[in-house]
PDB file of N, CA and C in Angstrom:
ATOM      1  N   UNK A   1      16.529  10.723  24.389  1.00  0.00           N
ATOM      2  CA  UNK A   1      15.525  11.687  24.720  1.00  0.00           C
ATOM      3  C   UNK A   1      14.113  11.117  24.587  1.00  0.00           C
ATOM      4  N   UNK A   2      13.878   9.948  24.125  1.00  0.00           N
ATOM      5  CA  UNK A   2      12.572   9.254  24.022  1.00  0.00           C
ATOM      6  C   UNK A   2      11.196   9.678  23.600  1.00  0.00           C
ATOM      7  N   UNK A   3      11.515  10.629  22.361  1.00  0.00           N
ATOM      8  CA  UNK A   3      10.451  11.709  22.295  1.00  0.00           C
ATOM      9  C   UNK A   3      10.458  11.295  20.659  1.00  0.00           C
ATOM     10  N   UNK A   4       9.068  11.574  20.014  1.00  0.00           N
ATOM     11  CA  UNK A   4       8.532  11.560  18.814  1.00  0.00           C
ATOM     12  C   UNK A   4       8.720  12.751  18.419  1.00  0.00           C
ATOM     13  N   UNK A   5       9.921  12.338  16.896  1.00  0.00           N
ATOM     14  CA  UNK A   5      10.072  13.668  16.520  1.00  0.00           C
ATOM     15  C   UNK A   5       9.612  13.634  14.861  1.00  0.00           C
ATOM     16  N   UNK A   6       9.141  14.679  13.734  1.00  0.00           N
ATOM     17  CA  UNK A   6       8.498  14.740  12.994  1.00  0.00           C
ATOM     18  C   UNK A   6       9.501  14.173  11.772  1.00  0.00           C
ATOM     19  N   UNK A   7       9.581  13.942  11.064  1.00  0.00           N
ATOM     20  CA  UNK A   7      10.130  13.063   9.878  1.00  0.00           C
ATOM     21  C   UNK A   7       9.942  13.246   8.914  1.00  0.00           C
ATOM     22  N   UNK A   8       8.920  12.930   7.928  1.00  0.00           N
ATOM     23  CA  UNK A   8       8.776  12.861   6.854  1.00  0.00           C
ATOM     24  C   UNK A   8       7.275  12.913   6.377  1.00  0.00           C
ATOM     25  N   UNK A   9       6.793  13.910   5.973  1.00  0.00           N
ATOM     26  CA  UNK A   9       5.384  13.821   5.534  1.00  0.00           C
ATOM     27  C   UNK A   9       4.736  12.941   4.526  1.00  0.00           C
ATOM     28  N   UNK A  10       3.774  12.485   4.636  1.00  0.00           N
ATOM     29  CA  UNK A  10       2.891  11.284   3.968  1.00  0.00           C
ATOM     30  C   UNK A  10       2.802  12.285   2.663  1.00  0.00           C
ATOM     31  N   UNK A  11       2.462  12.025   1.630  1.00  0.00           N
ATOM     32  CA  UNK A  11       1.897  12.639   0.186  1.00  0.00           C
ATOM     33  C   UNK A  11       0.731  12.737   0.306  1.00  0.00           C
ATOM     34  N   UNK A  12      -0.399  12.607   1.038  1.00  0.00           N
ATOM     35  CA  UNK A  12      -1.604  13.011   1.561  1.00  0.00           C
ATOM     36  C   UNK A  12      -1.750  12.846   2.902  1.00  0.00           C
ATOM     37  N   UNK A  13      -2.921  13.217   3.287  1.00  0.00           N
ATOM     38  CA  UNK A  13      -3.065  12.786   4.460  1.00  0.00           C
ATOM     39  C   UNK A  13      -4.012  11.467   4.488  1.00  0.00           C
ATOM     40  N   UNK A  14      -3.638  10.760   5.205  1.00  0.00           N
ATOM     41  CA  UNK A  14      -4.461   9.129   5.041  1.00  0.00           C
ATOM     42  C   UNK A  14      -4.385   8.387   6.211  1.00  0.00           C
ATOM     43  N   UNK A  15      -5.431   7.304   6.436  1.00  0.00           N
ATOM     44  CA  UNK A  15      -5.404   6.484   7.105  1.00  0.00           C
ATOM     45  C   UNK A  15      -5.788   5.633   7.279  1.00  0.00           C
ATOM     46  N   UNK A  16      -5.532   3.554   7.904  1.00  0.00           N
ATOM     47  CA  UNK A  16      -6.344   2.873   7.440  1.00  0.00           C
ATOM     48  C   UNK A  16      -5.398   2.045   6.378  1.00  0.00           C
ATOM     49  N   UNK A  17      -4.285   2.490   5.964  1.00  0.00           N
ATOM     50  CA  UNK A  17      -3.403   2.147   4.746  1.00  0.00           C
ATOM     51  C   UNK A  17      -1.887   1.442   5.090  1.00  0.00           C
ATOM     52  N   UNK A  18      -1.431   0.938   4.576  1.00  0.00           N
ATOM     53  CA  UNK A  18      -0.562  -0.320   4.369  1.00  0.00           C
ATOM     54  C   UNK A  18       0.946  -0.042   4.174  1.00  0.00           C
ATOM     55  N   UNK A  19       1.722  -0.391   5.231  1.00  0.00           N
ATOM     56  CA  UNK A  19       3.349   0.271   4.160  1.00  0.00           C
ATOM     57  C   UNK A  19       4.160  -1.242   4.777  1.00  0.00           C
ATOM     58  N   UNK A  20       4.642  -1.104   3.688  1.00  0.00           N
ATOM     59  CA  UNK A  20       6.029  -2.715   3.748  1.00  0.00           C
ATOM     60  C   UNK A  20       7.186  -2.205   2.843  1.00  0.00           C
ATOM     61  N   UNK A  21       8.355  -2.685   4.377  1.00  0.00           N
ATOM     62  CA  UNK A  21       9.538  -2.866   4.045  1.00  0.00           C
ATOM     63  C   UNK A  21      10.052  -3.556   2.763  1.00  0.00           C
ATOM     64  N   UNK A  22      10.238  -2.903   1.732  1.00  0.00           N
ATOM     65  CA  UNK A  22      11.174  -3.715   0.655  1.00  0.00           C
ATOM     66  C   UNK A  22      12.555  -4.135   0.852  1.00  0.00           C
ATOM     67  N   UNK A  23      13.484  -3.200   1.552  1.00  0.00           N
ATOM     68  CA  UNK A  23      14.708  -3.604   1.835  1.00  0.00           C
ATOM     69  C   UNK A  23      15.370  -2.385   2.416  1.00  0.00           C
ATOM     70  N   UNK A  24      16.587  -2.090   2.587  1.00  0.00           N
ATOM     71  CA  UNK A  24      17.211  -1.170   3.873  1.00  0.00           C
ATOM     72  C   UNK A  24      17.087   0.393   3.136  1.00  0.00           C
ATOM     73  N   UNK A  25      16.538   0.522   2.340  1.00  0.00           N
ATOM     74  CA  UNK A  25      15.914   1.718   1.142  1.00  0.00           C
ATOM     75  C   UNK A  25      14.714   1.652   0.858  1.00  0.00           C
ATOM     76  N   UNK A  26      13.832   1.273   0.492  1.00  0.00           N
ATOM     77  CA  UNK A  26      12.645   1.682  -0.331  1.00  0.00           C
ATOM     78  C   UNK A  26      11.353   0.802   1.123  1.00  0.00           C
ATOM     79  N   UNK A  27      10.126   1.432   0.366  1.00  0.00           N
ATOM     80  CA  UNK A  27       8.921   1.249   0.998  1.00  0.00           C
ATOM     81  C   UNK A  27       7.679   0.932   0.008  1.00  0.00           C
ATOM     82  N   UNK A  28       7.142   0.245   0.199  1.00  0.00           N
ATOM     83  CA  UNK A  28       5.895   0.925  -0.185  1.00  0.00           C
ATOM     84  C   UNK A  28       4.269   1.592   0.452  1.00  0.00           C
ATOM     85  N   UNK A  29       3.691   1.878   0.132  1.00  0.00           N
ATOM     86  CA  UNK A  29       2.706   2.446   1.071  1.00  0.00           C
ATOM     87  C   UNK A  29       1.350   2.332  -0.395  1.00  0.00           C
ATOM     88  N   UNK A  30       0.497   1.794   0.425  1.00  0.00           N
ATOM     89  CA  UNK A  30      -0.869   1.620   0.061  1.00  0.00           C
ATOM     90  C   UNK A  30      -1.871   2.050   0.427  1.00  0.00           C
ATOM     91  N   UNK A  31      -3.024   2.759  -0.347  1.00  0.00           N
ATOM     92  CA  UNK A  31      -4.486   2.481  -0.007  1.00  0.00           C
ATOM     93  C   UNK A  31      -5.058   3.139   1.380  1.00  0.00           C
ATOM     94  N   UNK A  32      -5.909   2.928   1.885  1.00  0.00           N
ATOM     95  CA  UNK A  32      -6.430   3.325   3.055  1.00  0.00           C
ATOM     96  C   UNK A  32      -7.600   4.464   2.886  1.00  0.00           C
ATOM     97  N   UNK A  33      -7.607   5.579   3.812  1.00  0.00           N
ATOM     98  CA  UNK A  33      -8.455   6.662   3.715  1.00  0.00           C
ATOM     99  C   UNK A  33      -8.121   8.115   3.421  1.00  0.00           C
ATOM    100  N   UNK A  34      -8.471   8.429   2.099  1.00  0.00           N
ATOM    101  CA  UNK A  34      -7.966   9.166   2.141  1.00  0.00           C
ATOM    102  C   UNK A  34      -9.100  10.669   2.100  1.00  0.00           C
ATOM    103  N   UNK A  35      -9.041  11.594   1.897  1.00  0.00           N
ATOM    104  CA  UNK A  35     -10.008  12.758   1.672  1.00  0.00           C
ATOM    105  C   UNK A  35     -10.467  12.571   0.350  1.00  0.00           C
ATOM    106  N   UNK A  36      -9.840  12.339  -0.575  1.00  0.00           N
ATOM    107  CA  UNK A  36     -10.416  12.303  -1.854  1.00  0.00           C
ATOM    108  C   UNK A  36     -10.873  11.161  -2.296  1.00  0.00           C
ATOM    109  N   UNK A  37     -11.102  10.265  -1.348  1.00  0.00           N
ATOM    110  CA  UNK A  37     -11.749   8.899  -2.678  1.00  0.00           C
ATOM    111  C   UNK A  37     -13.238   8.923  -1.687  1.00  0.00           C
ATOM    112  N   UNK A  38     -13.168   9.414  -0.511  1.00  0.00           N
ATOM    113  CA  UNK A  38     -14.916   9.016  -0.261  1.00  0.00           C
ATOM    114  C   UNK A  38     -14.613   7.524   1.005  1.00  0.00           C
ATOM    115  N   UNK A  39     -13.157   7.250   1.196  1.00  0.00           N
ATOM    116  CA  UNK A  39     -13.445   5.884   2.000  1.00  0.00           C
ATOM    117  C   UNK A  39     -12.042   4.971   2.056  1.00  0.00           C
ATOM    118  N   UNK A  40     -12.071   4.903   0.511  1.00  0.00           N
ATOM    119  CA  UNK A  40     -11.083   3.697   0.353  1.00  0.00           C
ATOM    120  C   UNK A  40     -10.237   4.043  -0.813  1.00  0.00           C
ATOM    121  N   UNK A  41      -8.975   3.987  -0.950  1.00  0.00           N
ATOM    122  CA  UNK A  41      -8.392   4.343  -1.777  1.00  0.00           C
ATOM    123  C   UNK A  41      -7.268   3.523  -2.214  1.00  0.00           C
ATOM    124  N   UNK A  42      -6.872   3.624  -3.968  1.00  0.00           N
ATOM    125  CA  UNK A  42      -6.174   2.555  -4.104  1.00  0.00           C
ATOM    126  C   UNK A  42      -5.201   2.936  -4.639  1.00  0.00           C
ATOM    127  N   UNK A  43      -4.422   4.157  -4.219  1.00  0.00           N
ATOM    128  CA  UNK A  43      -3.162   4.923  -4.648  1.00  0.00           C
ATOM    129  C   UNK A  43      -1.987   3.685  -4.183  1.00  0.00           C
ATOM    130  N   UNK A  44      -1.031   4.150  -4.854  1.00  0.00           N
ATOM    131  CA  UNK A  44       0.414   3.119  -4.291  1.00  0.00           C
ATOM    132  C   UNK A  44       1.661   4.415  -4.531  1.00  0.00           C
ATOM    133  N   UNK A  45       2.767   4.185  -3.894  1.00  0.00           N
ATOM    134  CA  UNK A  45       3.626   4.619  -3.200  1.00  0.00           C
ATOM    135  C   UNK A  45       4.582   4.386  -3.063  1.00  0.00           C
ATOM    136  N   UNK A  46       5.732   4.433  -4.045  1.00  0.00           N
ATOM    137  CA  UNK A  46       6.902   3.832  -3.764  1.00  0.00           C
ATOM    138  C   UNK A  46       7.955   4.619  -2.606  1.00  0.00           C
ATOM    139  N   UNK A  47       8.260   4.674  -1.980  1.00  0.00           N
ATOM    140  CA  UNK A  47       9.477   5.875  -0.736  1.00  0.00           C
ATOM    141  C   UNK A  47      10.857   5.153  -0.768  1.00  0.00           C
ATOM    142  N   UNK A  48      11.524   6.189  -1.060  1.00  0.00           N
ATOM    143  CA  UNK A  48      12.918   6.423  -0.930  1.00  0.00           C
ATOM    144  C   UNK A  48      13.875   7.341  -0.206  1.00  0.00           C
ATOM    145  N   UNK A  49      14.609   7.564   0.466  1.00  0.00           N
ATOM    146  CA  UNK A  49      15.070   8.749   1.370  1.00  0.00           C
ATOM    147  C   UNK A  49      15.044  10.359   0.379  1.00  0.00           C
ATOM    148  N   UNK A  50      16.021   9.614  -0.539  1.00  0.00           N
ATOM    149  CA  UNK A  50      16.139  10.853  -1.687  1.00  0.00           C
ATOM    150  C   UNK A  50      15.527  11.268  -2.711  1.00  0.00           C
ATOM    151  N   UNK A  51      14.199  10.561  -2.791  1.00  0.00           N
ATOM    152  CA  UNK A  51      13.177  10.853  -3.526  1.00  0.00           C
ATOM    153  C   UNK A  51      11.910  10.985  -3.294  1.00  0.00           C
ATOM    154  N   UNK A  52      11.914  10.503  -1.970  1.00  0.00           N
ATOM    155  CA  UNK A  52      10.162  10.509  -1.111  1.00  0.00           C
ATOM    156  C   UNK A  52       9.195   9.207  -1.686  1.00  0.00           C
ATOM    157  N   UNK A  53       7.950  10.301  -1.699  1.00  0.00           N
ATOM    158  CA  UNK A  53       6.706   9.433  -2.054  1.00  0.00           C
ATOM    159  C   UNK A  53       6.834   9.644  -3.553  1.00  0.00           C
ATOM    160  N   UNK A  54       7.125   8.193  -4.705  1.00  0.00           N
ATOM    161  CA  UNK A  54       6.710   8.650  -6.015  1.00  0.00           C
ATOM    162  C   UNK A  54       5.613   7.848  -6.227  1.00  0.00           C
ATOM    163  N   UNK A  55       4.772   8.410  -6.840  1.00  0.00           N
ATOM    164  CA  UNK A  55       3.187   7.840  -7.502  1.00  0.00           C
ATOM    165  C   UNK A  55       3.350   6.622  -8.184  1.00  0.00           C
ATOM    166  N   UNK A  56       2.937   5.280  -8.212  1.00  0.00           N
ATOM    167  CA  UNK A  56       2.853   4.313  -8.902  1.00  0.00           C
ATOM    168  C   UNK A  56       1.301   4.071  -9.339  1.00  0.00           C
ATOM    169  N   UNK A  57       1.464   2.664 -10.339  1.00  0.00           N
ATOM    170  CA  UNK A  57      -0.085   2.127 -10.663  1.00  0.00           C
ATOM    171  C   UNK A  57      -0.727   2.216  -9.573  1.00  0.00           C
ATOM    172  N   UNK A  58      -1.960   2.879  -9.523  1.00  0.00           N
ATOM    173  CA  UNK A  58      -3.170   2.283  -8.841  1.00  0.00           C
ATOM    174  C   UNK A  58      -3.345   0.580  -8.628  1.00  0.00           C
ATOM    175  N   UNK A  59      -3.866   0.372  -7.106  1.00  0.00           N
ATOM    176  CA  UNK A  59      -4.327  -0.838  -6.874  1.00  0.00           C
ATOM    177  C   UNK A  59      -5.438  -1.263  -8.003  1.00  0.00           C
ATOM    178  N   UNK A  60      -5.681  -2.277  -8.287  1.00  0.00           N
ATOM    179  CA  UNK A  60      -6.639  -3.074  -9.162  1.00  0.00           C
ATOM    180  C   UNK A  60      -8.156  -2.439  -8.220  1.00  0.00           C
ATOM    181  N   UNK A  61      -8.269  -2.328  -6.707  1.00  0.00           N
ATOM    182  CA  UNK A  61      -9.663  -2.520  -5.916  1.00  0.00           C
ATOM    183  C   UNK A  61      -8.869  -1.487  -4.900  1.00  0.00           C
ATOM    184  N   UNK A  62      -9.261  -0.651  -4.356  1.00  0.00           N
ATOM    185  CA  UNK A  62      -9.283   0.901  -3.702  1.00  0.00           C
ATOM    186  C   UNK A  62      -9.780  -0.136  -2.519  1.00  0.00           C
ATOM    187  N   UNK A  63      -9.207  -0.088  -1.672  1.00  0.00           N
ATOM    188  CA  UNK A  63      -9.168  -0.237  -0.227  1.00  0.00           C
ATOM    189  C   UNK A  63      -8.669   0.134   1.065  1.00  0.00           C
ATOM    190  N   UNK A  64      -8.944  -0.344   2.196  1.00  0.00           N
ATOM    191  CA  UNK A  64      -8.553   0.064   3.568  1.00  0.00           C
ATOM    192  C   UNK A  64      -8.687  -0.707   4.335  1.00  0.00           C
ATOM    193  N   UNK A  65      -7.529  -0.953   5.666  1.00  0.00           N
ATOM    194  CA  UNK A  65      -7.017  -1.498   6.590  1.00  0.00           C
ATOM    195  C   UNK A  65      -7.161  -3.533   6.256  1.00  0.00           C
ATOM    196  N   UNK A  66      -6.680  -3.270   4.856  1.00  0.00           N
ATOM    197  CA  UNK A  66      -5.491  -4.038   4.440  1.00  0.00           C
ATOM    198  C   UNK A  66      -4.530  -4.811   5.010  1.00  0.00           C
ATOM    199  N   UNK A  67      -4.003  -6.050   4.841  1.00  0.00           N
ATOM    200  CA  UNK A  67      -2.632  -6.557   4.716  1.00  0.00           C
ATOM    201  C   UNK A  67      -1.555  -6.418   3.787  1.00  0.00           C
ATOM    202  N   UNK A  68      -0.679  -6.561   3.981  1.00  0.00           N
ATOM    203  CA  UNK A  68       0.637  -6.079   2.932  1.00  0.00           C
ATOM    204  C   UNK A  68       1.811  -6.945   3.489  1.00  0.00           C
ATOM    205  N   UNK A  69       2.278  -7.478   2.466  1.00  0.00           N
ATOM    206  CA  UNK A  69       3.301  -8.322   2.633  1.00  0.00           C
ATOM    207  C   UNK A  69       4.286  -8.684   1.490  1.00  0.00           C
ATOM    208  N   UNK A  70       5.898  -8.791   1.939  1.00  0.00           N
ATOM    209  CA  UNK A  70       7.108  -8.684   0.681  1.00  0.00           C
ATOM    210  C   UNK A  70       6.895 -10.280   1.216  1.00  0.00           C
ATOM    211  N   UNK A  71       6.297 -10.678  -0.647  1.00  0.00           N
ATOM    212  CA  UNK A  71       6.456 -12.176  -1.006  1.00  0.00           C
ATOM    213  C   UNK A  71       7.754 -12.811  -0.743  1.00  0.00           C
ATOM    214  N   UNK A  72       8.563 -12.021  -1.899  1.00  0.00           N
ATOM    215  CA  UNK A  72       9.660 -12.365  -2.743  1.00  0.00           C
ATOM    216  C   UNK A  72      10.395 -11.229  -2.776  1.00  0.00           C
ATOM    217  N   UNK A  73      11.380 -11.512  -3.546  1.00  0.00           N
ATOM    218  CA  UNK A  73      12.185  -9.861  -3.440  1.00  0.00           C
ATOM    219  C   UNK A  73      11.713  -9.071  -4.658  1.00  0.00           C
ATOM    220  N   UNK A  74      10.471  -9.528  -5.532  1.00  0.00           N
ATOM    221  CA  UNK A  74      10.142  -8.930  -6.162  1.00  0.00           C
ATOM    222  C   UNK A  74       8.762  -9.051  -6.542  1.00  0.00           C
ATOM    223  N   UNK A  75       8.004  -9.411  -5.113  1.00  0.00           N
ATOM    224  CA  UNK A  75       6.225  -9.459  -5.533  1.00  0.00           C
ATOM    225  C   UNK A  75       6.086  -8.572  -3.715  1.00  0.00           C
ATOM    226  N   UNK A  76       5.144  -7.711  -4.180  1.00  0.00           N
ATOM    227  CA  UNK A  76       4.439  -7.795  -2.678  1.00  0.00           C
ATOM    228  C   UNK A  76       2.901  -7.752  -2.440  1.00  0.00           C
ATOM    229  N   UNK A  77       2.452  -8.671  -1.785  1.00  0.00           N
ATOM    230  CA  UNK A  77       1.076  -9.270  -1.898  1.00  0.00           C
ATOM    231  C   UNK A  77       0.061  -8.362  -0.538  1.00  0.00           C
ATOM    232  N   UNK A  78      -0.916  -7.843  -1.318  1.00  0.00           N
ATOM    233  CA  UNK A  78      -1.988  -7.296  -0.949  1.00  0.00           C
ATOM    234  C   UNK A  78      -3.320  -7.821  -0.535  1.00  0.00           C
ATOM    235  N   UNK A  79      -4.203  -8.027   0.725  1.00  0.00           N
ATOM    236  CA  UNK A  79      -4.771  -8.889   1.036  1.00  0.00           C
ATOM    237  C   UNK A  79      -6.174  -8.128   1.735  1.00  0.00           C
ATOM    238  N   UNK A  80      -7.115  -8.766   1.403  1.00  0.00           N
ATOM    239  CA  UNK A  80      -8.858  -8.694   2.573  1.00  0.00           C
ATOM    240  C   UNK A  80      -7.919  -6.605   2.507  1.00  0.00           C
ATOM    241  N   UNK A  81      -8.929  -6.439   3.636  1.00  0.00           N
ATOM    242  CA  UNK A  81      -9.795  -5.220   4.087  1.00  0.00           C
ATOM    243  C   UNK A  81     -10.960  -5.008   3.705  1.00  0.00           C
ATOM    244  N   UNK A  82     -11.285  -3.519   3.244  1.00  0.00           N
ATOM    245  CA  UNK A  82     -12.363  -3.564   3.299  1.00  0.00           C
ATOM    246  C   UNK A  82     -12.374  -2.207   2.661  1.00  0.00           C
ATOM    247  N   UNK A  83     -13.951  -2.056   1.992  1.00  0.00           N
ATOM    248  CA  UNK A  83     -14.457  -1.362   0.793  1.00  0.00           C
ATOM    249  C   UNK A  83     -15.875  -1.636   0.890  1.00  0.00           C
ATOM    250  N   UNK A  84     -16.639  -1.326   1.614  1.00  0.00           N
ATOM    251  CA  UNK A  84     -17.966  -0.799   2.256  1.00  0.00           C
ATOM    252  C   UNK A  84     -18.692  -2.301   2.574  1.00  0.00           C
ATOM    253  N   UNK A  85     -17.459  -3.225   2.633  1.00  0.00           N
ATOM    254  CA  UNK A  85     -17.634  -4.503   3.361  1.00  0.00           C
ATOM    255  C   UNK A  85     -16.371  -5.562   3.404  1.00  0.00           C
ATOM    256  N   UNK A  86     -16.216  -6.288   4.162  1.00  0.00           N
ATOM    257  CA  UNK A  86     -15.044  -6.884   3.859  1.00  0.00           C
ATOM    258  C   UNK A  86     -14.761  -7.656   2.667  1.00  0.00           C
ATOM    259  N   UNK A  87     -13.673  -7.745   2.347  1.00  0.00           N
ATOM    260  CA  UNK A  87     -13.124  -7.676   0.831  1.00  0.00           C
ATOM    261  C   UNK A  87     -12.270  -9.310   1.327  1.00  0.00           C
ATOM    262  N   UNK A  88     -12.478 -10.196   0.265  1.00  0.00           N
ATOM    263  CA  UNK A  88     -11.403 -11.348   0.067  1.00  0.00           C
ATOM    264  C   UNK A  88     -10.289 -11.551  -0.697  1.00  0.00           C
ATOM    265  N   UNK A  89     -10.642 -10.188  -1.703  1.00  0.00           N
ATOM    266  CA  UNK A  89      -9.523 -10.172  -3.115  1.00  0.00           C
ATOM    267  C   UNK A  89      -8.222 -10.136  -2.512  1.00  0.00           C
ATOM    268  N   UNK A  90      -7.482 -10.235  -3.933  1.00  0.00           N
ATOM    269  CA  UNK A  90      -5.944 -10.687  -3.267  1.00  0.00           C
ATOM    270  C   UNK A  90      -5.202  -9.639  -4.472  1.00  0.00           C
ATOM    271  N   UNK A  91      -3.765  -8.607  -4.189  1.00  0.00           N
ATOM    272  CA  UNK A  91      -3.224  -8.379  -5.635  1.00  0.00           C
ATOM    273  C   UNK A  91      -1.981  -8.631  -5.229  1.00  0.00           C
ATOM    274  N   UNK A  92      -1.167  -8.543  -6.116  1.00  0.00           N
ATOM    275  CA  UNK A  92       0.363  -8.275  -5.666  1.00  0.00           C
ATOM    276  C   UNK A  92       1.053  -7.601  -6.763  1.00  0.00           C
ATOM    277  N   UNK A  93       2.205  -6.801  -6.563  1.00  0.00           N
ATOM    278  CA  UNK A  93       3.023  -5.796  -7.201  1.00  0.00           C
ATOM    279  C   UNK A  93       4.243  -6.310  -7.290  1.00  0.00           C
ATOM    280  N   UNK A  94       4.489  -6.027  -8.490  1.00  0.00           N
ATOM    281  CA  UNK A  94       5.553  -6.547  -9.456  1.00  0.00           C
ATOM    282  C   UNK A  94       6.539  -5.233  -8.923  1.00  0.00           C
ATOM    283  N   UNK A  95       7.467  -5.562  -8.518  1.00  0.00           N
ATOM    284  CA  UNK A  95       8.649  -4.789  -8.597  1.00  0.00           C
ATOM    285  C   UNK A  95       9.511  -4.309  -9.362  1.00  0.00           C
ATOM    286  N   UNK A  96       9.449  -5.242 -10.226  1.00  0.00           N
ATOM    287  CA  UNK A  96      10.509  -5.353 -12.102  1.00  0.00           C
ATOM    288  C   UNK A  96       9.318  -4.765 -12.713  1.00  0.00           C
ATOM    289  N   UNK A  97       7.675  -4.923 -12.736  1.00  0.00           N
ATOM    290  CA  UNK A  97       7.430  -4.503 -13.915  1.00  0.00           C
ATOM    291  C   UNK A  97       6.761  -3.168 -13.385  1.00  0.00           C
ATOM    292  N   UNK A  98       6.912  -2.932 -12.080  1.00  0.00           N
ATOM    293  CA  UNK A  98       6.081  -1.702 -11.101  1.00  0.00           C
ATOM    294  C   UNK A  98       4.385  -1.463 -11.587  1.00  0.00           C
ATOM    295  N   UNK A  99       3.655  -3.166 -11.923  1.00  0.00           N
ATOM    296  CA  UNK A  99       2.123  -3.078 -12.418  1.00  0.00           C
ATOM    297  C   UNK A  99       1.677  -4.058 -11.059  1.00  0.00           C
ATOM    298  N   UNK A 100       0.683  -3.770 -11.208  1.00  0.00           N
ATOM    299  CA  UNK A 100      -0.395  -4.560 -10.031  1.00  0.00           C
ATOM    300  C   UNK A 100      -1.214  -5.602 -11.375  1.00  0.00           C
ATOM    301  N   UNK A 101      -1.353  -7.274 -10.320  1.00  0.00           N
ATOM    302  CA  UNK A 101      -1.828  -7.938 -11.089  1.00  0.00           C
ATOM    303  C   UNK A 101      -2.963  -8.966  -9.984  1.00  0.00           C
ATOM    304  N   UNK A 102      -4.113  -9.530 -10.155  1.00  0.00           N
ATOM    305  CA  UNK A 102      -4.856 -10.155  -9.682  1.00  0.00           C
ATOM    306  C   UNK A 102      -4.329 -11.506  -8.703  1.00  0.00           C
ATOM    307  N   UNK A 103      -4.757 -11.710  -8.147  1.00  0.00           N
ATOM    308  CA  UNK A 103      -4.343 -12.818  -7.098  1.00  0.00           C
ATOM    309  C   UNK A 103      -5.404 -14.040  -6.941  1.00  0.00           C
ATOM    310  N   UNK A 104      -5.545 -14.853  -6.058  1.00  0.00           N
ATOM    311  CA  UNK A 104      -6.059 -16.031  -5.739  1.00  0.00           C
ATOM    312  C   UNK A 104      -6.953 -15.121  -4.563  1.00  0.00           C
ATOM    313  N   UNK A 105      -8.542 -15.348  -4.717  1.00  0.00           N
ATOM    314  CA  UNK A 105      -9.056 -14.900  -3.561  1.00  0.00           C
ATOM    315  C   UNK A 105      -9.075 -15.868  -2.703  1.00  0.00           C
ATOM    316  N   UNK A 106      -8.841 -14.595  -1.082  1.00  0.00           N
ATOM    317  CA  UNK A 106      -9.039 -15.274   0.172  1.00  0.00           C
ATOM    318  C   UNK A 106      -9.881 -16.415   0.375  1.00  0.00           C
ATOM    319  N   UNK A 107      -9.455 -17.606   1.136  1.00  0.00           N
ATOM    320  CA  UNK A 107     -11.151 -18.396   1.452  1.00  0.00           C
ATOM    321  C   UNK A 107     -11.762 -17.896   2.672  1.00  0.00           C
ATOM    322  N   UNK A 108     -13.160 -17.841   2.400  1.00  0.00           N
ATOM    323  CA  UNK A 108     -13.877 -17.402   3.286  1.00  0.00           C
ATOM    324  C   UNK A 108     -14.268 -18.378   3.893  1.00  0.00           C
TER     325      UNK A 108
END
């Protein structure tokens, strides 16, 4: 039938923000724009079918239109966007310890 049909609602409304495949179950979803931060936001997001959106650590730096990428099967690395200019910082998320930790900044 080739038609867009409705699914699953976001835990806010947002945009501008980041989601990566962890594996044939889970997601995560990052950051972007949301109504309540003013711009840039650094909420995180774990998704599961049978549990949805659950709230994790905050990003280290509240951002938008981001990179996101599964390192390893247990880092996923957060990259540049932007936060009322473009951003070089780097984080990545621990899967085992579900904390966000500092990275190697981008070269400019």
């Amino acid at each position: 039938n080739r038609a867009w049909h409705d699914h699953i609602d976001l835990p806010q409304a947002m945009h501008g923000h980041c989601l990566v495949k962890i594996n044939s179950s889970h997601e995560l979803l990052t950051g972007g724009n949301t109504a309540n931060t003013g711009g840039r936001s650094a909420v995180t997001y774990l998704f599961r079918e049978n549990t949805r959106f659950v709230r994790q650590a905050d990003m280290i730096e509240g951002r938008r239109h981001h990179g996101c990428s599964l390192y390893s099967p247990d880092l996923i690395f957060i990259a540049g966007g932007y936060r009322g200019g473009n951003l070089n910082s780097v984080e990545y998320f621990s899967l085992s310890t579900l904390s966000w930790s500092r990275g190697p900044d981008l070269p400019v």
